[in-house]
C-alpha atoms as a PDB file:
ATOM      1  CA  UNK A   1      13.858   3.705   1.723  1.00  0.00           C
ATOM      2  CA  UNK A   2      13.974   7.650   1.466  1.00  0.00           C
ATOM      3  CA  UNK A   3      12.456   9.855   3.861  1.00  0.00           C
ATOM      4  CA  UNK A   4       8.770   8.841   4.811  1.00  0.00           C
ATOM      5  CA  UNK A   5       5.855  11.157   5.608  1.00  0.00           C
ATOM      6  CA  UNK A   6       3.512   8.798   6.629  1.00  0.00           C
ATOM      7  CA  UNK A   7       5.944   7.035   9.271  1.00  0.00           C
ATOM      8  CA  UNK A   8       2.760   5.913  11.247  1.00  0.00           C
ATOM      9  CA  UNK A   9       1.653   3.361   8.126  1.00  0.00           C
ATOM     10  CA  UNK A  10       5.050   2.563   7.278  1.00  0.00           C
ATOM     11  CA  UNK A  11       5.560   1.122  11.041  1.00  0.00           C
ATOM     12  CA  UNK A  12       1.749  -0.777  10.702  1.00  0.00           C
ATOM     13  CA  UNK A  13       2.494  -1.893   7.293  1.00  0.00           C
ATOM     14  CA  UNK A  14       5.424  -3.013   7.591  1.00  0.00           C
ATOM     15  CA  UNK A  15       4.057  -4.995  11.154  1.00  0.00           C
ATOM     16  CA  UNK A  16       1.312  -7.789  11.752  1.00  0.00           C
ATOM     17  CA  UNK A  17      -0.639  -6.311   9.441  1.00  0.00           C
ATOM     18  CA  UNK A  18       1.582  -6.045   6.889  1.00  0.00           C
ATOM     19  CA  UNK A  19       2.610 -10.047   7.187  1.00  0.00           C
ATOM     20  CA  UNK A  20      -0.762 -11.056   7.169  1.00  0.00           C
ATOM     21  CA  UNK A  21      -1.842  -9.203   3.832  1.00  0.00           C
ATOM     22  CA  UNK A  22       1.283 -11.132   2.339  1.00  0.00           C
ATOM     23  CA  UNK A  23       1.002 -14.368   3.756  1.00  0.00           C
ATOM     24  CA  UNK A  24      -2.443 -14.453   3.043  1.00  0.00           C
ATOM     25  CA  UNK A  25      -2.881 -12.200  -0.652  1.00  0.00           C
ATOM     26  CA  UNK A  26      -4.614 -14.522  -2.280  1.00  0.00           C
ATOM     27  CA  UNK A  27      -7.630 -14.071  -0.023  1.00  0.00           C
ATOM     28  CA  UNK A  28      -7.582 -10.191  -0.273  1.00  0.00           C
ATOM     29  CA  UNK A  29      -7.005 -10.381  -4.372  1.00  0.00           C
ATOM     30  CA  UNK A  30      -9.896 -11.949  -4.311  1.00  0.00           C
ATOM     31  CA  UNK A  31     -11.662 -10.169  -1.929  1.00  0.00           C
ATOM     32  CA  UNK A  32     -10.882  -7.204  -4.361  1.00  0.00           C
ATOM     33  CA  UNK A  33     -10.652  -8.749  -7.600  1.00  0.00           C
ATOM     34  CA  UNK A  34     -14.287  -8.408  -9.239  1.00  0.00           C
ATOM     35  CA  UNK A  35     -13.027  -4.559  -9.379  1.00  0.00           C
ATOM     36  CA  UNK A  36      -9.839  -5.059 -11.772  1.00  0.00           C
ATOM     37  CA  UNK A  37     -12.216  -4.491 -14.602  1.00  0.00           C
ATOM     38  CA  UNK A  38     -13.683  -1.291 -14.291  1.00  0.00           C
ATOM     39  CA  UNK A  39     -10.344   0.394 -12.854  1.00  0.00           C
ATOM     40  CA  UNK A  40      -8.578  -1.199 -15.512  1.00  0.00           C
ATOM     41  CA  UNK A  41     -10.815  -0.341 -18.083  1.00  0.00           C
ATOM     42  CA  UNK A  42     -10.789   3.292 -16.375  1.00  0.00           C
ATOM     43  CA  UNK A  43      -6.742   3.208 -16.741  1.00  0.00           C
ATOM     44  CA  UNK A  44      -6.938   2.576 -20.017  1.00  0.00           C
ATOM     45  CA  UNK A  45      -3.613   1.270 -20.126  1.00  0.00           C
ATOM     46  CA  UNK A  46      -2.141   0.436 -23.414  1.00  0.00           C
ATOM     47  CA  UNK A  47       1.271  -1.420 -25.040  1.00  0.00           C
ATOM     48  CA  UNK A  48       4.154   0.774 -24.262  1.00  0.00           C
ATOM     49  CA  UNK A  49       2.759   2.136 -21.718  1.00  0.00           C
ATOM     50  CA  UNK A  50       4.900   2.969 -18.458  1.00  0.00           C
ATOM     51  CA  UNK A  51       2.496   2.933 -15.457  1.00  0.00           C
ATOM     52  CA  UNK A  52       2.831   3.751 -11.834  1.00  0.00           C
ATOM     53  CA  UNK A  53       0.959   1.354  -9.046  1.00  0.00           C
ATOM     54  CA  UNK A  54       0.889   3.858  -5.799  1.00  0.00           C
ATOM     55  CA  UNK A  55       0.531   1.662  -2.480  1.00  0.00           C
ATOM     56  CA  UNK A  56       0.521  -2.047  -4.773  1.00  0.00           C
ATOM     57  CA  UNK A  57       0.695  -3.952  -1.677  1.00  0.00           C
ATOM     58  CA  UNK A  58       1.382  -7.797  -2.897  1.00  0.00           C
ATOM     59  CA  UNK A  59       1.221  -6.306  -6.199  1.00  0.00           C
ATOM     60  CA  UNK A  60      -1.273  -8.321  -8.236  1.00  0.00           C
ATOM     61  CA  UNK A  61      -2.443  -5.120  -9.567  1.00  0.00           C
ATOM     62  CA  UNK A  62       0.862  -4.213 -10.548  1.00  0.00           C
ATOM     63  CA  UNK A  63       1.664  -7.636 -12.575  1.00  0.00           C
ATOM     64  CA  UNK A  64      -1.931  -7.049 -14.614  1.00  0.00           C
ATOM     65  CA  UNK A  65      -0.424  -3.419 -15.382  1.00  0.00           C
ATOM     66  CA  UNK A  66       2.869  -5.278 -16.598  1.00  0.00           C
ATOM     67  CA  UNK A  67       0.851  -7.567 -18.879  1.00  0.00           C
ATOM     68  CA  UNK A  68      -1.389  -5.161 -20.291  1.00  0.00           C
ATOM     69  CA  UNK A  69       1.569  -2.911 -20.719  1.00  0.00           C
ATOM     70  CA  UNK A  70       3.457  -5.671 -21.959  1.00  0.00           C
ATOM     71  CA  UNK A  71       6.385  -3.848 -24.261  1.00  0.00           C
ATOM     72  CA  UNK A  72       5.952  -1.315 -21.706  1.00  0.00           C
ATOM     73  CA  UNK A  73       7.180  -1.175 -17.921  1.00  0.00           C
ATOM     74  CA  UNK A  74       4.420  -1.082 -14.589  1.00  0.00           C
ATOM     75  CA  UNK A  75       6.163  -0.338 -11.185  1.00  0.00           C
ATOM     76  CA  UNK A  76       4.668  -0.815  -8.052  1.00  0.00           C
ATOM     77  CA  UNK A  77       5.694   1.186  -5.204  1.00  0.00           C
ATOM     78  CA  UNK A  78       4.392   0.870  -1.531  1.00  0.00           C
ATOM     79  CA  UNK A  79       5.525   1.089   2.179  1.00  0.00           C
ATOM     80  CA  UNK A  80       5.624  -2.632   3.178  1.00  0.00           C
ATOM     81  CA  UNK A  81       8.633  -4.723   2.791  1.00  0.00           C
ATOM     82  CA  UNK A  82       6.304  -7.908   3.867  1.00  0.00           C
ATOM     83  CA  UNK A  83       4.106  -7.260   0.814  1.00  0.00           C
ATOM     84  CA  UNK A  84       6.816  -6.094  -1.436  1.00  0.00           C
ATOM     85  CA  UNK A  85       8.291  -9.169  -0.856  1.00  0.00           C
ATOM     86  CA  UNK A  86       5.555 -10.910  -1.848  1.00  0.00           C
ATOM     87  CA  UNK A  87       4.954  -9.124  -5.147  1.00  0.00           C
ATOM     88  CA  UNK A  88       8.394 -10.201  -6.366  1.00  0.00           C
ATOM     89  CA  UNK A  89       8.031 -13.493  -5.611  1.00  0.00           C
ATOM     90  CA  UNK A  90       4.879 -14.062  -7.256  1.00  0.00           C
ATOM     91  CA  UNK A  91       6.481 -12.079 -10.423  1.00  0.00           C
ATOM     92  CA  UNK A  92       8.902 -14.047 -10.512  1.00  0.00           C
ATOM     93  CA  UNK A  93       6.622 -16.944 -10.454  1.00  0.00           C
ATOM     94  CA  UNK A  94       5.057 -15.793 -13.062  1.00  0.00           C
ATOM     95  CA  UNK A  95       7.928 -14.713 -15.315  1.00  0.00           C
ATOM     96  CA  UNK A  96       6.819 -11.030 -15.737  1.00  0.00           C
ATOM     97  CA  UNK A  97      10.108  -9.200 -16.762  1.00  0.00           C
ATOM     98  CA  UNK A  98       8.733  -6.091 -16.966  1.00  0.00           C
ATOM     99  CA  UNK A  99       7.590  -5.127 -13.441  1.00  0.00           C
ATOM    100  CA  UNK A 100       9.851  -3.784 -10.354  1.00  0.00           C
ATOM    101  CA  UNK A 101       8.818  -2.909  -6.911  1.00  0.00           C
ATOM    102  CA  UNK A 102      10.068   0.023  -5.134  1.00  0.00           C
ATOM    103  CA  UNK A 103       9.961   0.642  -1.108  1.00  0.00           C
ATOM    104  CA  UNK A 104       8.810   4.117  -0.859  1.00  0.00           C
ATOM    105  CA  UNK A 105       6.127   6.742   0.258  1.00  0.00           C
ATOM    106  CA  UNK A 106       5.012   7.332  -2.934  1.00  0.00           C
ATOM    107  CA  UNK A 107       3.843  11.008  -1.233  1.00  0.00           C
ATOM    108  CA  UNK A 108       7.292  12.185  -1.375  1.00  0.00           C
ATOM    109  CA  UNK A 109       9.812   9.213  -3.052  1.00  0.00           C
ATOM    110  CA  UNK A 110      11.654  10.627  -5.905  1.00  0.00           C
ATOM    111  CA  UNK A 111       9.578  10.143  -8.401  1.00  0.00           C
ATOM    112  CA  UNK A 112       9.811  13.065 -10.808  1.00  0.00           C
ATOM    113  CA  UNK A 113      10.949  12.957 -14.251  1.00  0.00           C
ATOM    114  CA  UNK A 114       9.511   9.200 -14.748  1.00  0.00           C
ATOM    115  CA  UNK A 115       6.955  10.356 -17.514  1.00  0.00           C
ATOM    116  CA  UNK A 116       4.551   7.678 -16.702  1.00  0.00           C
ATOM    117  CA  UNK A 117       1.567   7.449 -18.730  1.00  0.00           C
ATOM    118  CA  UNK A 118      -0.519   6.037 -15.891  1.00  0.00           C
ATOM    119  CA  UNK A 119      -1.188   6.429 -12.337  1.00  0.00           C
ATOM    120  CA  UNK A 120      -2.778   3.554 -10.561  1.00  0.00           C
ATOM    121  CA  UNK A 121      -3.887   2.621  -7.650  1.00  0.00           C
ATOM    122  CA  UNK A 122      -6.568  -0.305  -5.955  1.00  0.00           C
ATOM    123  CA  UNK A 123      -7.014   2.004  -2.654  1.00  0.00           C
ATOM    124  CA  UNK A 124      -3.679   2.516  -1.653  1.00  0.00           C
ATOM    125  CA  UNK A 125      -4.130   6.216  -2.109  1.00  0.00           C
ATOM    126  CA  UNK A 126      -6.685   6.407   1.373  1.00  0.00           C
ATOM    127  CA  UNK A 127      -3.430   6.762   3.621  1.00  0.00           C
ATOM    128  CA  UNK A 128      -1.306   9.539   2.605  1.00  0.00           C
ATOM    129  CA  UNK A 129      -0.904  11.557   5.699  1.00  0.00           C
ATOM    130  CA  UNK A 130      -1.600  15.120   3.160  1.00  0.00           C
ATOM    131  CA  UNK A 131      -3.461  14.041   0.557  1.00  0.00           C
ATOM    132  CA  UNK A 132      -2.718  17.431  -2.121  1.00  0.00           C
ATOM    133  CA  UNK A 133       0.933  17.075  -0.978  1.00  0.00           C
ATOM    134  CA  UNK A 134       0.758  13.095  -2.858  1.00  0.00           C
ATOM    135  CA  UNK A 135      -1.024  13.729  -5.114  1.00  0.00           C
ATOM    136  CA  UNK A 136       0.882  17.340  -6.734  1.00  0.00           C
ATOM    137  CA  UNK A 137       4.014  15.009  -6.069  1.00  0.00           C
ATOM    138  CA  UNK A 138       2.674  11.911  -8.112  1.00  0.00           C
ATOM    139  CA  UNK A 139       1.554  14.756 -10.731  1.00  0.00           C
ATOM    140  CA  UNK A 140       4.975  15.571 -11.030  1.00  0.00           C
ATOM    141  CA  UNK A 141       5.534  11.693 -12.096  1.00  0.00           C
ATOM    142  CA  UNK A 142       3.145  11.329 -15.389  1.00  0.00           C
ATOM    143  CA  UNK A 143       3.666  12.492 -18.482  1.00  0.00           C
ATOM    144  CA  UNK A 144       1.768  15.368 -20.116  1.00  0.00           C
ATOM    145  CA  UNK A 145      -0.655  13.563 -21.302  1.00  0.00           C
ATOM    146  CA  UNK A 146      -0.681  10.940 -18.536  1.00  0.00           C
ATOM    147  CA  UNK A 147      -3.695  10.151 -16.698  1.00  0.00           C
ATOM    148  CA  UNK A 148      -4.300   9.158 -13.218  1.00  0.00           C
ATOM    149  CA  UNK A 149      -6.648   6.130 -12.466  1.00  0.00           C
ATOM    150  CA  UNK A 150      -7.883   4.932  -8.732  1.00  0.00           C
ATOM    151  CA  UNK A 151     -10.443   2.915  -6.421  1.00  0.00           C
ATOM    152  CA  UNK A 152     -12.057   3.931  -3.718  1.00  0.00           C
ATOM    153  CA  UNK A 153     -14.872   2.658  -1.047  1.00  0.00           C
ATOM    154  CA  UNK A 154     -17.946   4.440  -0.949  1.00  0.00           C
ATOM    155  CA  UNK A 155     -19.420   4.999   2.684  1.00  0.00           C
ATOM    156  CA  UNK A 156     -21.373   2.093   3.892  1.00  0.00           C
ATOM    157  CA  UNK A 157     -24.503   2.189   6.005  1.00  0.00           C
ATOM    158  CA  UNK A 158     -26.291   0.074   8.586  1.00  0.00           C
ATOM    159  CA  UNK A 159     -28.415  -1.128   5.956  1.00  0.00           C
ATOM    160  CA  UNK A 160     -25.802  -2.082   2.940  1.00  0.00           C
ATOM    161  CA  UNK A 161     -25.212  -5.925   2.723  1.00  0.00           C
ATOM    162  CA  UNK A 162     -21.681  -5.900   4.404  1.00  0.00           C
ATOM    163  CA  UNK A 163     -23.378  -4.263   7.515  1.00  0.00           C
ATOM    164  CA  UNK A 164     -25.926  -7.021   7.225  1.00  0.00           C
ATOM    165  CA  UNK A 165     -23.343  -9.451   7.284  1.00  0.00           C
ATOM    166  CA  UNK A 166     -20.905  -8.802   9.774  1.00  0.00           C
ATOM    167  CA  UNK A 167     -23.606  -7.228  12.427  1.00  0.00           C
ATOM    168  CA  UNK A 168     -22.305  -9.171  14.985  1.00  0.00           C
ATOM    169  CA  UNK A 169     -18.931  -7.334  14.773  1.00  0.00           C
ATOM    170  CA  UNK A 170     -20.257  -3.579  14.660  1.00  0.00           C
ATOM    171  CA  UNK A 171     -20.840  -3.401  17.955  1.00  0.00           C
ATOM    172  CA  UNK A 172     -16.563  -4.293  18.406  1.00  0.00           C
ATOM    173  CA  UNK A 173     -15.452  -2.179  15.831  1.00  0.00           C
ATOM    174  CA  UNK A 174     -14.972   1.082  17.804  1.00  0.00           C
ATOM    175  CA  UNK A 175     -11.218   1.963  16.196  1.00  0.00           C
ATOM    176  CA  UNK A 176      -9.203   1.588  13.494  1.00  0.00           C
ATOM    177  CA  UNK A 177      -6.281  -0.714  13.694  1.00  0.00           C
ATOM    178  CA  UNK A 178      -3.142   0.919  12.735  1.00  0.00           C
ATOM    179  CA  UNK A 179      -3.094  -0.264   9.207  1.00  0.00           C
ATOM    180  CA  UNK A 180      -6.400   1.085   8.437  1.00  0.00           C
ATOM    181  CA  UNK A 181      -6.033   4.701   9.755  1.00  0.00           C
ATOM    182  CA  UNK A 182      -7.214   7.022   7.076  1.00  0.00           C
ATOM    183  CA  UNK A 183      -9.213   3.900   5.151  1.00  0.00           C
ATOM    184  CA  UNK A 184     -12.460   7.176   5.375  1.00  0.00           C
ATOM    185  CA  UNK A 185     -10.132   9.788   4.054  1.00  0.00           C
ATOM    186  CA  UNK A 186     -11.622   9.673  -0.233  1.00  0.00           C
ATOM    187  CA  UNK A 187     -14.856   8.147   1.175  1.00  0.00           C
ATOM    188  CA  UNK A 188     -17.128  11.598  -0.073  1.00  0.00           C
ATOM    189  CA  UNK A 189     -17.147  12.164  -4.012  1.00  0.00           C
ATOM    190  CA  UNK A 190     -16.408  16.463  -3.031  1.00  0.00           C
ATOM    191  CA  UNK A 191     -13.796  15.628  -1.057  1.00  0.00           C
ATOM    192  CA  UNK A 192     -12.023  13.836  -3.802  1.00  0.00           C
ATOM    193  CA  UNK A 193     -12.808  16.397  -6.304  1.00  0.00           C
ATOM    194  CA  UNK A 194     -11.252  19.093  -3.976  1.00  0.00           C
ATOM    195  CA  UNK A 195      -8.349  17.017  -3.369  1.00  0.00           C
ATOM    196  CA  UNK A 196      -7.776  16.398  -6.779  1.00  0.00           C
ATOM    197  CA  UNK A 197      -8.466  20.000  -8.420  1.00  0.00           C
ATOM    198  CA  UNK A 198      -6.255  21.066  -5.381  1.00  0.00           C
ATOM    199  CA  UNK A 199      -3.439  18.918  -6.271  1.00  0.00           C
ATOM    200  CA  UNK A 200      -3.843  20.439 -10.144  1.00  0.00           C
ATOM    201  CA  UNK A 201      -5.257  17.536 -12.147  1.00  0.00           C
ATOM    202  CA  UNK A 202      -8.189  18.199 -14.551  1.00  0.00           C
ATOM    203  CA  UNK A 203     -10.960  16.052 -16.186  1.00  0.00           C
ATOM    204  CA  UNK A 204     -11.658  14.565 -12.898  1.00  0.00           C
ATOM    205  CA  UNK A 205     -14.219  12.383 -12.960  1.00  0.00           C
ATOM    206  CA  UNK A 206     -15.352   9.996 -10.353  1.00  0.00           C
ATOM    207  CA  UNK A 207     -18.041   7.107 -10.571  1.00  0.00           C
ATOM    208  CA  UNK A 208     -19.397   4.594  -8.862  1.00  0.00           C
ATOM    209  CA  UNK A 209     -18.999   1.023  -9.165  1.00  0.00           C
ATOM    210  CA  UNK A 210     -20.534  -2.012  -7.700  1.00  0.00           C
ATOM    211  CA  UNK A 211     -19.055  -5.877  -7.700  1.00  0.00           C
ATOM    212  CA  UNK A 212     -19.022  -8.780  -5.451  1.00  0.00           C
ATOM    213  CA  UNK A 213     -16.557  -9.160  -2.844  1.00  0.00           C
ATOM    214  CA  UNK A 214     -15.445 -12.689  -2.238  1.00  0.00           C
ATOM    215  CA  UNK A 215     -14.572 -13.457   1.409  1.00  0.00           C
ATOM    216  CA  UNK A 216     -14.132 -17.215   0.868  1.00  0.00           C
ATOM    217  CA  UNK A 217     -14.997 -20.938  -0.217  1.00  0.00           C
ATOM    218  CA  UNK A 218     -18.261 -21.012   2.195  1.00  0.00           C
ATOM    219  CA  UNK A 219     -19.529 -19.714   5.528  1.00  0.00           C
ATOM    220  CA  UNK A 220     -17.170 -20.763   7.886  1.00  0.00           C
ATOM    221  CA  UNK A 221     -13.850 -20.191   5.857  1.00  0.00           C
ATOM    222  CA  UNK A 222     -15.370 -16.564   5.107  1.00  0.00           C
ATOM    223  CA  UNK A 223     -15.882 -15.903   8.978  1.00  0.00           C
ATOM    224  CA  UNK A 224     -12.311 -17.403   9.499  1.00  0.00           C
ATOM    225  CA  UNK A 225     -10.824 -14.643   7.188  1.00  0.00           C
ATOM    226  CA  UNK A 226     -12.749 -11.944   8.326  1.00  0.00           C
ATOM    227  CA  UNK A 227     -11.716 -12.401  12.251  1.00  0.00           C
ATOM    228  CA  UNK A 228      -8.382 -12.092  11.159  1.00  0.00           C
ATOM    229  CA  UNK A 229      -8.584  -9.504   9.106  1.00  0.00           C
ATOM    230  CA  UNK A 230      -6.760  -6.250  11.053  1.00  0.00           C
ATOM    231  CA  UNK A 231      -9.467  -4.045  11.989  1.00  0.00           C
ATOM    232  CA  UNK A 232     -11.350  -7.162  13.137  1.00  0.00           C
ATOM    233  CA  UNK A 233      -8.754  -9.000  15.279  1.00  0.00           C
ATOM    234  CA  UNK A 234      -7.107  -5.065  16.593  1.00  0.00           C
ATOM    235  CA  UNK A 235     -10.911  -4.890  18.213  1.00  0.00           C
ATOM    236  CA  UNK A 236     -11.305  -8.267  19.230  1.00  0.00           C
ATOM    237  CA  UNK A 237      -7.669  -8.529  20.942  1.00  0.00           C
ATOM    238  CA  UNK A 238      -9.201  -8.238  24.425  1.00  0.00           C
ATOM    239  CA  UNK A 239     -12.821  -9.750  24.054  1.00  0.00           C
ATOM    240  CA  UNK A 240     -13.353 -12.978  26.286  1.00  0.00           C
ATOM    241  CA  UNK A 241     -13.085 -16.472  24.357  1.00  0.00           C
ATOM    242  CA  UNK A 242     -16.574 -17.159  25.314  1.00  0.00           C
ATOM    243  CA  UNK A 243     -17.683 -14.061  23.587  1.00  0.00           C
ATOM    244  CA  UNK A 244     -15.457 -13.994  20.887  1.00  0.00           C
ATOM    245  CA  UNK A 245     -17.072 -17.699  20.087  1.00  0.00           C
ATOM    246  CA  UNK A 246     -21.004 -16.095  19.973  1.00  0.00           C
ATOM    247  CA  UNK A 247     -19.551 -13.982  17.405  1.00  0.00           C
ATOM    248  CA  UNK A 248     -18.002 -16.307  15.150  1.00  0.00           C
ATOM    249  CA  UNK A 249     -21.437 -18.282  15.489  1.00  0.00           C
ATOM    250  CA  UNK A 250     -23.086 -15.420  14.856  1.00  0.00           C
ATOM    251  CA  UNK A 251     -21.391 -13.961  12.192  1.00  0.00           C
ATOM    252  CA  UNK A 252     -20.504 -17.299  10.228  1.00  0.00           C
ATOM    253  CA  UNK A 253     -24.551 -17.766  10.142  1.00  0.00           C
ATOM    254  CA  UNK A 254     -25.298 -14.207   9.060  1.00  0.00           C
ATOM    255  CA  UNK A 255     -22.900 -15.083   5.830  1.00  0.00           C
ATOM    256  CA  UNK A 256     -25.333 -18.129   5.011  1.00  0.00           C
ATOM    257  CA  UNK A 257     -27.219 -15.173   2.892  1.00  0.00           C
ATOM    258  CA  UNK A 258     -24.394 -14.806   0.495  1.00  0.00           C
ATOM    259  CA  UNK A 259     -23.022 -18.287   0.177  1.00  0.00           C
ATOM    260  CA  UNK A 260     -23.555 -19.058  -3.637  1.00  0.00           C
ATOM    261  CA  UNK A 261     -21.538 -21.742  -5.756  1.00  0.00           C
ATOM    262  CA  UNK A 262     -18.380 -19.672  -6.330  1.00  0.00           C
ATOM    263  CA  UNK A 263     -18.364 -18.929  -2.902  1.00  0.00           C
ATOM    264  CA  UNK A 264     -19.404 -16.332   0.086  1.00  0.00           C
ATOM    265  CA  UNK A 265     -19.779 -13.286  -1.747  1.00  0.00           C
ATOM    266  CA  UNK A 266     -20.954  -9.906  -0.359  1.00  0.00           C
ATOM    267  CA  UNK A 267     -21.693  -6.486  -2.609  1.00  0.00           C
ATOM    268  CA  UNK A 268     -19.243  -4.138  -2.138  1.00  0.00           C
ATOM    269  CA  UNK A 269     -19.696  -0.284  -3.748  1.00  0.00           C
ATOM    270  CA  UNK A 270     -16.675   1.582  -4.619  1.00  0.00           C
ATOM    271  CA  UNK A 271     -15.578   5.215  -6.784  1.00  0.00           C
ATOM    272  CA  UNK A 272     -13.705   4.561 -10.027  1.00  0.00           C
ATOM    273  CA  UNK A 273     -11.663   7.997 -10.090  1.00  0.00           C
ATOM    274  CA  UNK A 274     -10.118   9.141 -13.100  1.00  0.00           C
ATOM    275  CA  UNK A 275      -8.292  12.549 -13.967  1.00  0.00           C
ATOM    276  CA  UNK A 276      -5.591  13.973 -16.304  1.00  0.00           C
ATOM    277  CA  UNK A 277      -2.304  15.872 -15.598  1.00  0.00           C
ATOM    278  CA  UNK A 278      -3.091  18.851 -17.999  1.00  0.00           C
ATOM    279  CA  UNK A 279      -5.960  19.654 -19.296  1.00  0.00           C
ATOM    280  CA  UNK A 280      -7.774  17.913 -22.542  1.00  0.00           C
END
């Protein structure tokens, strides 16, 4: 891997964290998945086209990019040799030939000269340790007419339904775990303007989207994931059993109010962010 910027989320990423994402991407594809649509559709990716997945993770993102690209190329470059393992193996799986995965920090790997059409990224962009510094560099990457494409999480609030949900947590949650340091960073629509007119793009627009989140098959598999999810077990490392067992009571009962048929699914708000390299 070349030089890294953002050594603190290479070292979580490519620790407990970073194995559990992996072993376990299924569950977080489909925690994410109901959002494919709208950032794909924002991507506009099209045959031919060579696209760029910035921080892929288990790269399910990048395999759609492949297919939709199809006589084209899609490679997916993040920070975690766990996930990045992952991503190959389920490419392989699935006989996509036109996909690679790169180890990098996509704020500074070598990346110019590439000409790809599209950026993309399902929220790996939140962690860059200097977010105009990535984003000029990834600039560098697309093509003059390429266009960048990413998804963000809107701020939450004690009333939104995930706060509803997982209320017996909050009181826990008092830091990130080292995986999800700078998950706030693109949180404020301004701030990613500024970043993003900073960093030289143009068009820039960014809009929000709403989709259900699926957590799992019913109440108790949902709490199950969520407890071991990393900001959720980093807070709960030291909390007594007896405790820790009110919770999962609690919380597995708070999720009866979005069990449906396809499963425990919660509303989740994000920003579909789009931009160009030069302008129109």
């Amino acid at each position: 891997m070349h030089t890294v910027a953002n050594r603190q989320q290479a070292e979580a990423w490519n620790d407990w964290e970073g194995i559990h994402w992996a072993e376990h991407a299924e569950r977080y594809d489909a925690m994410m998945g109901a959002f494919n649509a709208p950032l794909f559709a924002a991507a506009g990716i099209a045959a031919g086209h060579r696209v760029l997945d910035v921080g892929c993770g288990a790269g399910q993102t990048t395999r759609l990019a492949a297919r939709q690209a199809h006589d084209g190329e899609a490679v997916g470059i993040d920070l975690s040799a766990p996930m990045l393992d992952r991503a190959r193996r389920d490419a392989a799986a699935e006989g996509i030939g036109n996909v690679t995965f790169v180890q990098g920090d996509a704020q500074m790997h070598p990346l110019s000269g590439r000409d790809f059409d599209v950026l993309l990224s399902r929220g790996g962009v939140m962690f860059f340790a200097d977010h105009v510094a990535a984003f000029t560099h990834l600039r560098h990457s697309l093509a003059p007419t390429g266009r960048l494409a990413f998804l963000g999480p809107q701020p939450g609030g004690p009333d939104s339904a995930y706060a509803r949900a997982t209320a017996a947590l909050s009181p826990f949650l008092r830091e990130a775990s080292p995986a999800a340091r700078g998950m706030g960073s693109l949180l404020d629509s301004a701030r990613i303007r500024e970043v993003l007119t900073a960093a030289g793009y143009t068009d820039i627009d960014v809009t929000p989207a709403e989709a259900p989140m699926t957590f799992g098959t019913d109440a108790a598999d949902a709490t199950d994931f969520i407890l071991a999810m990393g900001p959720v077990r980093h807070n709960l490392r030291d909390v007594a059993p007896e405790t820790t067992a009110r919770i999962r009571t609690e919380l597995r009962e708070a999720l009866g109010e979005f069990t449906t048929p396809d499963g425990v699914r919660i509303p989740g708000h994000v920003w579909i962010v789009t931009a160009a390299a030069q302008a129109s």
